[in-house]
C-alpha atoms as a PDB file:
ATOM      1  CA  UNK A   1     -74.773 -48.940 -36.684  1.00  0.00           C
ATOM      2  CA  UNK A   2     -77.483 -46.222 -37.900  1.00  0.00           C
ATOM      3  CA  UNK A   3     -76.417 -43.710 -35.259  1.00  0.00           C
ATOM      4  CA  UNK A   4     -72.383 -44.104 -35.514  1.00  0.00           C
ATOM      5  CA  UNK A   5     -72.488 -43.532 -38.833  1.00  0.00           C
ATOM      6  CA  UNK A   6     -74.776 -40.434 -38.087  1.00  0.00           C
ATOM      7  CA  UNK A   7     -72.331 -39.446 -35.166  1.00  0.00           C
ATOM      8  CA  UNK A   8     -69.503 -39.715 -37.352  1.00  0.00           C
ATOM      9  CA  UNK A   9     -70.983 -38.183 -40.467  1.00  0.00           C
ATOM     10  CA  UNK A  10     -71.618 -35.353 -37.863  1.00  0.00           C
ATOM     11  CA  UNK A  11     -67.777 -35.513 -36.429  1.00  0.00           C
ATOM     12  CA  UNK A  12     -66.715 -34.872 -40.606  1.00  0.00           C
ATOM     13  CA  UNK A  13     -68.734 -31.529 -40.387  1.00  0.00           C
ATOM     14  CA  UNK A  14     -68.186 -30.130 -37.227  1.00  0.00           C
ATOM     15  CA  UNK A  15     -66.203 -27.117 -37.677  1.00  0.00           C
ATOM     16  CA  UNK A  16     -64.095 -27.192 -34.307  1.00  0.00           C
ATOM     17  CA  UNK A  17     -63.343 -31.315 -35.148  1.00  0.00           C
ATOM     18  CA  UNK A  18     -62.041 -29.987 -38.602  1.00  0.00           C
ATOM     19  CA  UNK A  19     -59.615 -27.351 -36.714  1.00  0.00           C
ATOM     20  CA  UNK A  20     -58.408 -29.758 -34.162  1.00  0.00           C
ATOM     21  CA  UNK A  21     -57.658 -32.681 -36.710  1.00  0.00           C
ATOM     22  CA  UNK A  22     -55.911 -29.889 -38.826  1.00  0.00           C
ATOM     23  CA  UNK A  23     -54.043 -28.832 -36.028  1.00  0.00           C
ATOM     24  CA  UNK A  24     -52.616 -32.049 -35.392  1.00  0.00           C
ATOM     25  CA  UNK A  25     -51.406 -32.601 -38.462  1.00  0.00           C
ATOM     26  CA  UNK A  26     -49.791 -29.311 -38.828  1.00  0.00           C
ATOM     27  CA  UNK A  27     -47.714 -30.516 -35.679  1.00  0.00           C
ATOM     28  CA  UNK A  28     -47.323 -34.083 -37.381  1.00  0.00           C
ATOM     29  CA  UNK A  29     -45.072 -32.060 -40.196  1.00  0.00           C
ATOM     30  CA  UNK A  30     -48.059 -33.166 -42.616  1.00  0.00           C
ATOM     31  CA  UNK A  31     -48.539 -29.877 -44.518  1.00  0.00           C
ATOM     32  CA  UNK A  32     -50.552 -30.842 -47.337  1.00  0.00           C
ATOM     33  CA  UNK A  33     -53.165 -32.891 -45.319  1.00  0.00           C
ATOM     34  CA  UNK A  34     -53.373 -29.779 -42.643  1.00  0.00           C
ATOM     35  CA  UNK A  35     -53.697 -27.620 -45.738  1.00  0.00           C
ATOM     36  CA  UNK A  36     -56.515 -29.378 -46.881  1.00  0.00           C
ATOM     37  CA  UNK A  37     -58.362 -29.547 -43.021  1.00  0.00           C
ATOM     38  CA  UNK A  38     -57.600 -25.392 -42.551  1.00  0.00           C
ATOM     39  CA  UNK A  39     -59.073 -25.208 -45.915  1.00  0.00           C
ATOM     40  CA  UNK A  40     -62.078 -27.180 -44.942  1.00  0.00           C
ATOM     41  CA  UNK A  41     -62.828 -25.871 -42.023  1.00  0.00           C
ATOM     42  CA  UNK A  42     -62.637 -22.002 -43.395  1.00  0.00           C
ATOM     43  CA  UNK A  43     -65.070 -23.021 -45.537  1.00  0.00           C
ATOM     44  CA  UNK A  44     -67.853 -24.846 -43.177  1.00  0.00           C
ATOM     45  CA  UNK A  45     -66.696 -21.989 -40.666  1.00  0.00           C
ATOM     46  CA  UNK A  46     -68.707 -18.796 -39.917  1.00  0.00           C
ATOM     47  CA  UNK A  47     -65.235 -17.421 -38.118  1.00  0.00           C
ATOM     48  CA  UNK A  48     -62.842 -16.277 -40.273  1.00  0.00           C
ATOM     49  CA  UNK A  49     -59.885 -17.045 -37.193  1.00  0.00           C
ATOM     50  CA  UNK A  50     -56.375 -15.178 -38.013  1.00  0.00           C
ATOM     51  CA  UNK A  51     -54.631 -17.410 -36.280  1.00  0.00           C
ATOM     52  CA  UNK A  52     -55.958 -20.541 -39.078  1.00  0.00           C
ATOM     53  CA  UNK A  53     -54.928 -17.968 -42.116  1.00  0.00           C
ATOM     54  CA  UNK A  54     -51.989 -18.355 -40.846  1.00  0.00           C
ATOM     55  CA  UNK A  55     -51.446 -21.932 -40.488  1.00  0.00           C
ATOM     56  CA  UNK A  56     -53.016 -21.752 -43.609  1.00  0.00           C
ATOM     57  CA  UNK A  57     -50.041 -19.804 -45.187  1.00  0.00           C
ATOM     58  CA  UNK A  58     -47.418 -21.122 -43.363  1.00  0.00           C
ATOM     59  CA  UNK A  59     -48.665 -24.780 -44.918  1.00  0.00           C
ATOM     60  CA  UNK A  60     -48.480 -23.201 -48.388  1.00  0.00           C
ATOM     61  CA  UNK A  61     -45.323 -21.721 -47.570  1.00  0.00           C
ATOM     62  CA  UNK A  62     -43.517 -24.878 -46.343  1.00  0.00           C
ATOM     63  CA  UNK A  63     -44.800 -26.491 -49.740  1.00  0.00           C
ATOM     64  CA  UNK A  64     -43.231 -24.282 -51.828  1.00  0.00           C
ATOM     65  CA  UNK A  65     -46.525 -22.817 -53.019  1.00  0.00           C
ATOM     66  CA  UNK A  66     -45.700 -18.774 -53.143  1.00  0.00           C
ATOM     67  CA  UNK A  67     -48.426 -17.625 -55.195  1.00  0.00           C
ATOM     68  CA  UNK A  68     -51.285 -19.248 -53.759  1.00  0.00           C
ATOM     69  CA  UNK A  69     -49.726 -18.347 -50.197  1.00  0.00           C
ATOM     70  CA  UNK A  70     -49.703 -14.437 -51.660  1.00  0.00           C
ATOM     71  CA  UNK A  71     -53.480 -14.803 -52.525  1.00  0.00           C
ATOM     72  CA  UNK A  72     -54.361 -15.999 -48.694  1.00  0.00           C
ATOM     73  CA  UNK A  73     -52.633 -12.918 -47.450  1.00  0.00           C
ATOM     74  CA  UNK A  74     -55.899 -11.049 -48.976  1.00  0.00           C
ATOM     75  CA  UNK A  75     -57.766 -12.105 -46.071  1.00  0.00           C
ATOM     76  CA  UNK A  76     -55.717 -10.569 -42.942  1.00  0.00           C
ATOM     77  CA  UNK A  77     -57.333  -7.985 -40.946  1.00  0.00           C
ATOM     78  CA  UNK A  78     -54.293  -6.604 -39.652  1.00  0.00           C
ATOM     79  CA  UNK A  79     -52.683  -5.203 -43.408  1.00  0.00           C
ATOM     80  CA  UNK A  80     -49.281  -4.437 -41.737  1.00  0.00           C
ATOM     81  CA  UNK A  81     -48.908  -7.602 -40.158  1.00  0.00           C
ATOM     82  CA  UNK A  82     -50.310  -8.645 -43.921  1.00  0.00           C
ATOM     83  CA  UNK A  83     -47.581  -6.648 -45.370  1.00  0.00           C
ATOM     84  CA  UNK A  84     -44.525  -8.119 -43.872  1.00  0.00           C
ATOM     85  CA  UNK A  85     -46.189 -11.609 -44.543  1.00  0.00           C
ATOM     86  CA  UNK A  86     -46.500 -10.868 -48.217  1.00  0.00           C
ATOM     87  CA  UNK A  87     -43.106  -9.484 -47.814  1.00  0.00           C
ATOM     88  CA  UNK A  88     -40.866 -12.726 -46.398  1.00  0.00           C
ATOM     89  CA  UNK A  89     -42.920 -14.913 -48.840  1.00  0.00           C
ATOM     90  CA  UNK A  90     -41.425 -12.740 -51.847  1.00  0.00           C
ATOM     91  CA  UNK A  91     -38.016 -13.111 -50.213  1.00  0.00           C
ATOM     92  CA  UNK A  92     -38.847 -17.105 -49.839  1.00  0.00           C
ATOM     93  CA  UNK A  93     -39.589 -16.967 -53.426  1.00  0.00           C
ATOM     94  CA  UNK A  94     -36.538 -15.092 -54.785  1.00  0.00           C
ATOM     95  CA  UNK A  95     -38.752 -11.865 -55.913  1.00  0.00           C
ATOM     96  CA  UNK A  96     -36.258  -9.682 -53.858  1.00  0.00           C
ATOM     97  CA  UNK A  97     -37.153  -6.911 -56.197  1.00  0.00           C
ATOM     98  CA  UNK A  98     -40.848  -6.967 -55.151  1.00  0.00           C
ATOM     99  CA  UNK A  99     -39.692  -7.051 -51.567  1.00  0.00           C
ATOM    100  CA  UNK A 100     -37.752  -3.487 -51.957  1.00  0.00           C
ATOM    101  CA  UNK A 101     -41.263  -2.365 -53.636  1.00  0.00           C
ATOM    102  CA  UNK A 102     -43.242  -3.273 -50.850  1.00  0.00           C
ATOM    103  CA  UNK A 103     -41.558  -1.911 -48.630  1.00  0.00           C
ATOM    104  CA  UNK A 104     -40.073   1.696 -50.158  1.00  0.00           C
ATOM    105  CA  UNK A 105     -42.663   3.429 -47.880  1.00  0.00           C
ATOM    106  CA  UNK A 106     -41.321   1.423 -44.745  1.00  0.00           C
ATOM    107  CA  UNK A 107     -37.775   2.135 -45.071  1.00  0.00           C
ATOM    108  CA  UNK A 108     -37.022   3.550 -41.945  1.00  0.00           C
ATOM    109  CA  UNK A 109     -38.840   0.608 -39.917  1.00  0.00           C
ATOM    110  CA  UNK A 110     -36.209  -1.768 -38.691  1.00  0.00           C
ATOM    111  CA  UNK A 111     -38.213  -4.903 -39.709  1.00  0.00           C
ATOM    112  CA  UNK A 112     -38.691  -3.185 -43.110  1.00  0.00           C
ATOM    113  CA  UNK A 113     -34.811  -2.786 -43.341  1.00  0.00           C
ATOM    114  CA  UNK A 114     -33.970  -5.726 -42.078  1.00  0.00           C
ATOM    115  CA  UNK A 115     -36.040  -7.320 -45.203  1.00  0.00           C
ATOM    116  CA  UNK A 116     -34.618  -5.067 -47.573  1.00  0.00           C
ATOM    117  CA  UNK A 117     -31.596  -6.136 -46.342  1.00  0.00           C
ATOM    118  CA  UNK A 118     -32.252  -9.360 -46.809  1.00  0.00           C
ATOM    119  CA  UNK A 119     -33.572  -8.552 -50.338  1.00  0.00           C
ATOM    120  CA  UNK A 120     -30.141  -7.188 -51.508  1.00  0.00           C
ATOM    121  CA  UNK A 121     -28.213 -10.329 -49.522  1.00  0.00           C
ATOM    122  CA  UNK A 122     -30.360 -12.977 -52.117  1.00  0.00           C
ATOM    123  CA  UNK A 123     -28.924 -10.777 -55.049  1.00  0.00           C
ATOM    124  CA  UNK A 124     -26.052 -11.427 -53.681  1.00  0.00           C
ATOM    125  CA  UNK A 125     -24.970  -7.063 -53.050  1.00  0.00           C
ATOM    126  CA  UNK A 126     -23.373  -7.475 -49.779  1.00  0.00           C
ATOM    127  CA  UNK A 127     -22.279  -3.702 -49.441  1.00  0.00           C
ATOM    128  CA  UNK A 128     -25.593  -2.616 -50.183  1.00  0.00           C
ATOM    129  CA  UNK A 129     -27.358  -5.414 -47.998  1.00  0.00           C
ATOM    130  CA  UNK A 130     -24.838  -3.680 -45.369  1.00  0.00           C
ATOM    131  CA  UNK A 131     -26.427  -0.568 -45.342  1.00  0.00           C
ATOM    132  CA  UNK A 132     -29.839  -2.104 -43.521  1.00  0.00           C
ATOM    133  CA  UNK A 133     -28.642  -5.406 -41.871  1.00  0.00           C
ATOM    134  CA  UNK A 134     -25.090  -6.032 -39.948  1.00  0.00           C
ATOM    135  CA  UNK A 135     -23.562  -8.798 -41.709  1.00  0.00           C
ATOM    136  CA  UNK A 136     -21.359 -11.777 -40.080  1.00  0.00           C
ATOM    137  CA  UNK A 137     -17.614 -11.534 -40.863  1.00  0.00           C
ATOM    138  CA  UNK A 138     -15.801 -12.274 -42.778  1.00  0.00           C
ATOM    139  CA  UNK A 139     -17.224 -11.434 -46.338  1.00  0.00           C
ATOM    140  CA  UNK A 140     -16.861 -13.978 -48.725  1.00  0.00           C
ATOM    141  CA  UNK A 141     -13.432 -14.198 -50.970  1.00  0.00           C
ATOM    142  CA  UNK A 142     -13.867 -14.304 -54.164  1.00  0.00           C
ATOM    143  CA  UNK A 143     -11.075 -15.394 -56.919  1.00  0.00           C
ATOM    144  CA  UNK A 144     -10.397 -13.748 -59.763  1.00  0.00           C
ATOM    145  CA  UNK A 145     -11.492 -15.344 -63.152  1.00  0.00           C
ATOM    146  CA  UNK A 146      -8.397 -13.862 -65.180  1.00  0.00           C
ATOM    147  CA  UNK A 147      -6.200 -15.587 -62.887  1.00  0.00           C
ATOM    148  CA  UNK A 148      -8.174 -18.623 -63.450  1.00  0.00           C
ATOM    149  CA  UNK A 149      -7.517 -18.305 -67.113  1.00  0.00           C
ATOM    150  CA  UNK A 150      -3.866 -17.489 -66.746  1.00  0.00           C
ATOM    151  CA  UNK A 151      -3.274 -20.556 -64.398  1.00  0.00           C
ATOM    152  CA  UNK A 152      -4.801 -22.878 -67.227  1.00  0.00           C
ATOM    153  CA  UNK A 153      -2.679 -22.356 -70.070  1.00  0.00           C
ATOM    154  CA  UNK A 154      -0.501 -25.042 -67.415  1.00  0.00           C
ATOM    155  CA  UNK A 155      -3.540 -27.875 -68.042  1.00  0.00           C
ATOM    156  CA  UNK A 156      -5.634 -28.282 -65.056  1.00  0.00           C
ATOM    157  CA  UNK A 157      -4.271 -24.687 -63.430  1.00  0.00           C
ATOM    158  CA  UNK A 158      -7.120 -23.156 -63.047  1.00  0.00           C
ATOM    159  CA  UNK A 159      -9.068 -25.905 -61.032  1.00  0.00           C
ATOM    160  CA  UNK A 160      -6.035 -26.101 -58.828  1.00  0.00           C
ATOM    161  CA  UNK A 161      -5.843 -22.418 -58.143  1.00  0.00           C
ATOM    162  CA  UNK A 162      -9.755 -23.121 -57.108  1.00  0.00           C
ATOM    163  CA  UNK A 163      -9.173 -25.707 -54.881  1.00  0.00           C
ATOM    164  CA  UNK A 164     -10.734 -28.601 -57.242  1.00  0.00           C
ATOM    165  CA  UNK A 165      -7.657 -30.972 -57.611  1.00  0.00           C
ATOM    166  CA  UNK A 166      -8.893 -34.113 -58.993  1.00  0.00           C
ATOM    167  CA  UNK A 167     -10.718 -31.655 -61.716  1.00  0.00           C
ATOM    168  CA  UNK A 168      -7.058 -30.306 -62.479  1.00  0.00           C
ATOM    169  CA  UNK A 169      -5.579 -33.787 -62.377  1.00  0.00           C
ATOM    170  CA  UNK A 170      -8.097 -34.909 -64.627  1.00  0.00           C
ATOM    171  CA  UNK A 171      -7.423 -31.688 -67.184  1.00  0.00           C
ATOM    172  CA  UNK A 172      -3.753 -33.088 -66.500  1.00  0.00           C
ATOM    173  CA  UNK A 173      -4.015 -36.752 -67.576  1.00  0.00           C
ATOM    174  CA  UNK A 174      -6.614 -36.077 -70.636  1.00  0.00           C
ATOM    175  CA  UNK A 175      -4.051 -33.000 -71.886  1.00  0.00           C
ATOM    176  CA  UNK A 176      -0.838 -34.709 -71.523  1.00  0.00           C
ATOM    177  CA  UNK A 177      -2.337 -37.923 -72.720  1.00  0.00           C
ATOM    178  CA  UNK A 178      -2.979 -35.519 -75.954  1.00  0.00           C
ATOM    179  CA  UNK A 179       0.552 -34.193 -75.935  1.00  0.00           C
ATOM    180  CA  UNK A 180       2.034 -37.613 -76.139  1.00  0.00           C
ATOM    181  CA  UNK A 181      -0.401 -39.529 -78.685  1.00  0.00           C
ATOM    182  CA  UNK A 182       0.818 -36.554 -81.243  1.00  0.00           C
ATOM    183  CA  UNK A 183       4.258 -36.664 -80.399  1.00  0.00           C
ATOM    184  CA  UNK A 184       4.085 -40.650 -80.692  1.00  0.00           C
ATOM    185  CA  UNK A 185       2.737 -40.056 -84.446  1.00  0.00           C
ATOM    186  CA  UNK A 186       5.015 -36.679 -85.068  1.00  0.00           C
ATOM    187  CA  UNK A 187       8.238 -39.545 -84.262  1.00  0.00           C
ATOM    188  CA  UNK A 188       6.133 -41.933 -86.781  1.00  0.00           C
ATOM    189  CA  UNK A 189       5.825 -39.313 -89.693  1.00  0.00           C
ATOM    190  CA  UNK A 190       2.060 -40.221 -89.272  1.00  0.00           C
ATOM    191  CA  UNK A 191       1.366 -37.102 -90.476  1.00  0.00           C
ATOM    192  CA  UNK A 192      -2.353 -37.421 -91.119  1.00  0.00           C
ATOM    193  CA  UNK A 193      -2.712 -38.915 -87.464  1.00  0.00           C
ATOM    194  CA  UNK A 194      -0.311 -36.547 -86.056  1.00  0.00           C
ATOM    195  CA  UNK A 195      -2.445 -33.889 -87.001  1.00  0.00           C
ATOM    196  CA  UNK A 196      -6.008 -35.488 -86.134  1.00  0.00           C
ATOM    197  CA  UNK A 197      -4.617 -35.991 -82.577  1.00  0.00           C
ATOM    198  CA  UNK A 198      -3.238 -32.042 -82.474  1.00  0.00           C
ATOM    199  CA  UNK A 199      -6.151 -30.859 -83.480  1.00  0.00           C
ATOM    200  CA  UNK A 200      -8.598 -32.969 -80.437  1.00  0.00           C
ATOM    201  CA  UNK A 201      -5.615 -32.211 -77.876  1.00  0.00           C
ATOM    202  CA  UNK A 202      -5.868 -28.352 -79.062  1.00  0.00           C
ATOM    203  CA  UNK A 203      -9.457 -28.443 -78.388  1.00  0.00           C
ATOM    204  CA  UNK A 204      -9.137 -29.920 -75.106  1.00  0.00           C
ATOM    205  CA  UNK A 205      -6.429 -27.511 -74.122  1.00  0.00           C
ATOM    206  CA  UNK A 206      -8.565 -24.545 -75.152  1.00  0.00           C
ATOM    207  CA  UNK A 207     -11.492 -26.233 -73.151  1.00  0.00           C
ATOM    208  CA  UNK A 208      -9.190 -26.589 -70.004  1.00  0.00           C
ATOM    209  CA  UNK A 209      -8.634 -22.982 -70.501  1.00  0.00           C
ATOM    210  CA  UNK A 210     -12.606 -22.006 -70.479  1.00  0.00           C
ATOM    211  CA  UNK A 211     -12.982 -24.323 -67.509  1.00  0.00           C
ATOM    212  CA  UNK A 212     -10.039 -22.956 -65.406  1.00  0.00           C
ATOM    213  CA  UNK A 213     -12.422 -19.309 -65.634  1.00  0.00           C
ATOM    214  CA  UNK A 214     -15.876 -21.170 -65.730  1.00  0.00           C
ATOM    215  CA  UNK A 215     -14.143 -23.084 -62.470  1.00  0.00           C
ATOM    216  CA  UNK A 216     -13.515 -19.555 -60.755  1.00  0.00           C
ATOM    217  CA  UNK A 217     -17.069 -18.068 -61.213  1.00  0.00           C
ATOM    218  CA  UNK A 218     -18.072 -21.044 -59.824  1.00  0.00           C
ATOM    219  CA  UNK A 219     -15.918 -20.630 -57.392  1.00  0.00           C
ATOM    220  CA  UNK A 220     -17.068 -17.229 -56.515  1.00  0.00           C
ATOM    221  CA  UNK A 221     -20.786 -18.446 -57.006  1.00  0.00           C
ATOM    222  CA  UNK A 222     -20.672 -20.955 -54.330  1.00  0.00           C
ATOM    223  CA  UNK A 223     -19.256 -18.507 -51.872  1.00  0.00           C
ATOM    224  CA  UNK A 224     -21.682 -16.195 -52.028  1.00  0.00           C
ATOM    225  CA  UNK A 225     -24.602 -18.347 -51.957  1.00  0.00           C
ATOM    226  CA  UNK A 226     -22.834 -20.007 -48.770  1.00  0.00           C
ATOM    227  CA  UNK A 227     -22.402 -16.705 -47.519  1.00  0.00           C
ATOM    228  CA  UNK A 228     -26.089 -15.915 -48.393  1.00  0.00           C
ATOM    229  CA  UNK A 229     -27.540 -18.732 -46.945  1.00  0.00           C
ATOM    230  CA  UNK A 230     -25.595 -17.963 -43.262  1.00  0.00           C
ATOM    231  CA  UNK A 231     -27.234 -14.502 -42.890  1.00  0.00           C
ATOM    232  CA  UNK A 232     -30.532 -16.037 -44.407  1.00  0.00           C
ATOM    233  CA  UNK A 233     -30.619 -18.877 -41.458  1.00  0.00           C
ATOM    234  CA  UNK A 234     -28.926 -16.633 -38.322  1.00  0.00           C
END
């Protein structure tokens, strides 16, 4: 009993026993546990192995940990390879701004304008993402907010000329139920009612109104984030 539990006191420090348990569950799809194993084993290591740095940082990466993923990157021997690294984890993170930074002495690489590319496609300036990277067609269509705004002084307009109909049937039925309540106390000469149930339809009208533009930049949001995400993934 002495000697297993030497043996496998032994197994828990062995550097290569570390790597290989780490590598397994980096194939597993168990990032944090792998991240814990590279970590361990850089640390009882004498090696300093590229190859686990980047395990290391790809772990970090796939759990949304940016930052700490950046601070790894200090310990690549190869800086351009480091570079490029640093670079796709700012794009991962949404820091397209630091990406064009990085890279403004790289420019005319190809991998460096692809990035930049990429940097501009996140902010969502195709034309100027077109200048580095070819871009799949078509470009996304947007619709125009004044329109949308136009359409909805007819209640629900503006989420039909978006494609959102049971928004704009909704807009409908809450509106028209408005329009009738008044008119049933207008008939009545419930004037005090009457003029309670103008004043909540009027408010709804004039928020149908803000939706039928708030429903176009949507509208327009959605497309270019779909659009985004398609040269993002090709």
């Amino acid at each position: 009993m002495i000697i297993f539990f030497i043996f496998f006191q032994a197994g828990l420090f062995n550097p290569e026993q570390i790597l290989k348990f780490a590598d397994y569950l980096y194939l597993e799809g168990d990032f944090n546990s792998a991240l814990s194993e590279y970590r361990r084993y850089l640390f009882l290591s004498d090696s300093n192995k590229q190859e686990v740095n980047e395990k290391l940082i790809d772990c970090l990466v796939r759990l949304k940990k940016y930052d700490e993923a950046i601070l790894q990157l200090r310990y690549f021997s190869d800086t351009t390879k480091a570079l490029y690294a640093k670079s796709w984890v700012y794009l991962l993170k949404g820091d397209y701004q630091m990406v064009r930074e990085l890279l403004k002495d790289k420019a005319y690489e190809q991998k460096a304008r692809y990035y930049i590319g990429l940097s501009y496609a996140g902010e969502f300036k195709f034309s100027k993402a077109g200048e580095f990277i070819e871009l799949p067609k078509p470009l996304p269509k947007h619709k125009n907010p004044l329109l949308g705004g136009f359409f909805s002084f007819f209640p629900g307009g503006g989420n039909f000329y978006c494609g959102r109909l049971s928004d704009g049937i909704y807009s409908m039925l809450v509106i028209g139920t408005g329009v009738v309540v008044s008119y049933y106390y207008h008939s009545k000469n419930e004037t005090t009612k009457f003029y309670i149930a103008l004043g909540i339809s009027s408010i709804f009208y004039a928020g149908n109104i803000y939706g039928g533009i708030n429903a176009v930049r949507n509208y327009n949001y959605y497309e270019d984030a779909r659009y985004r995400d398609l040269i993002f993934n090709r």
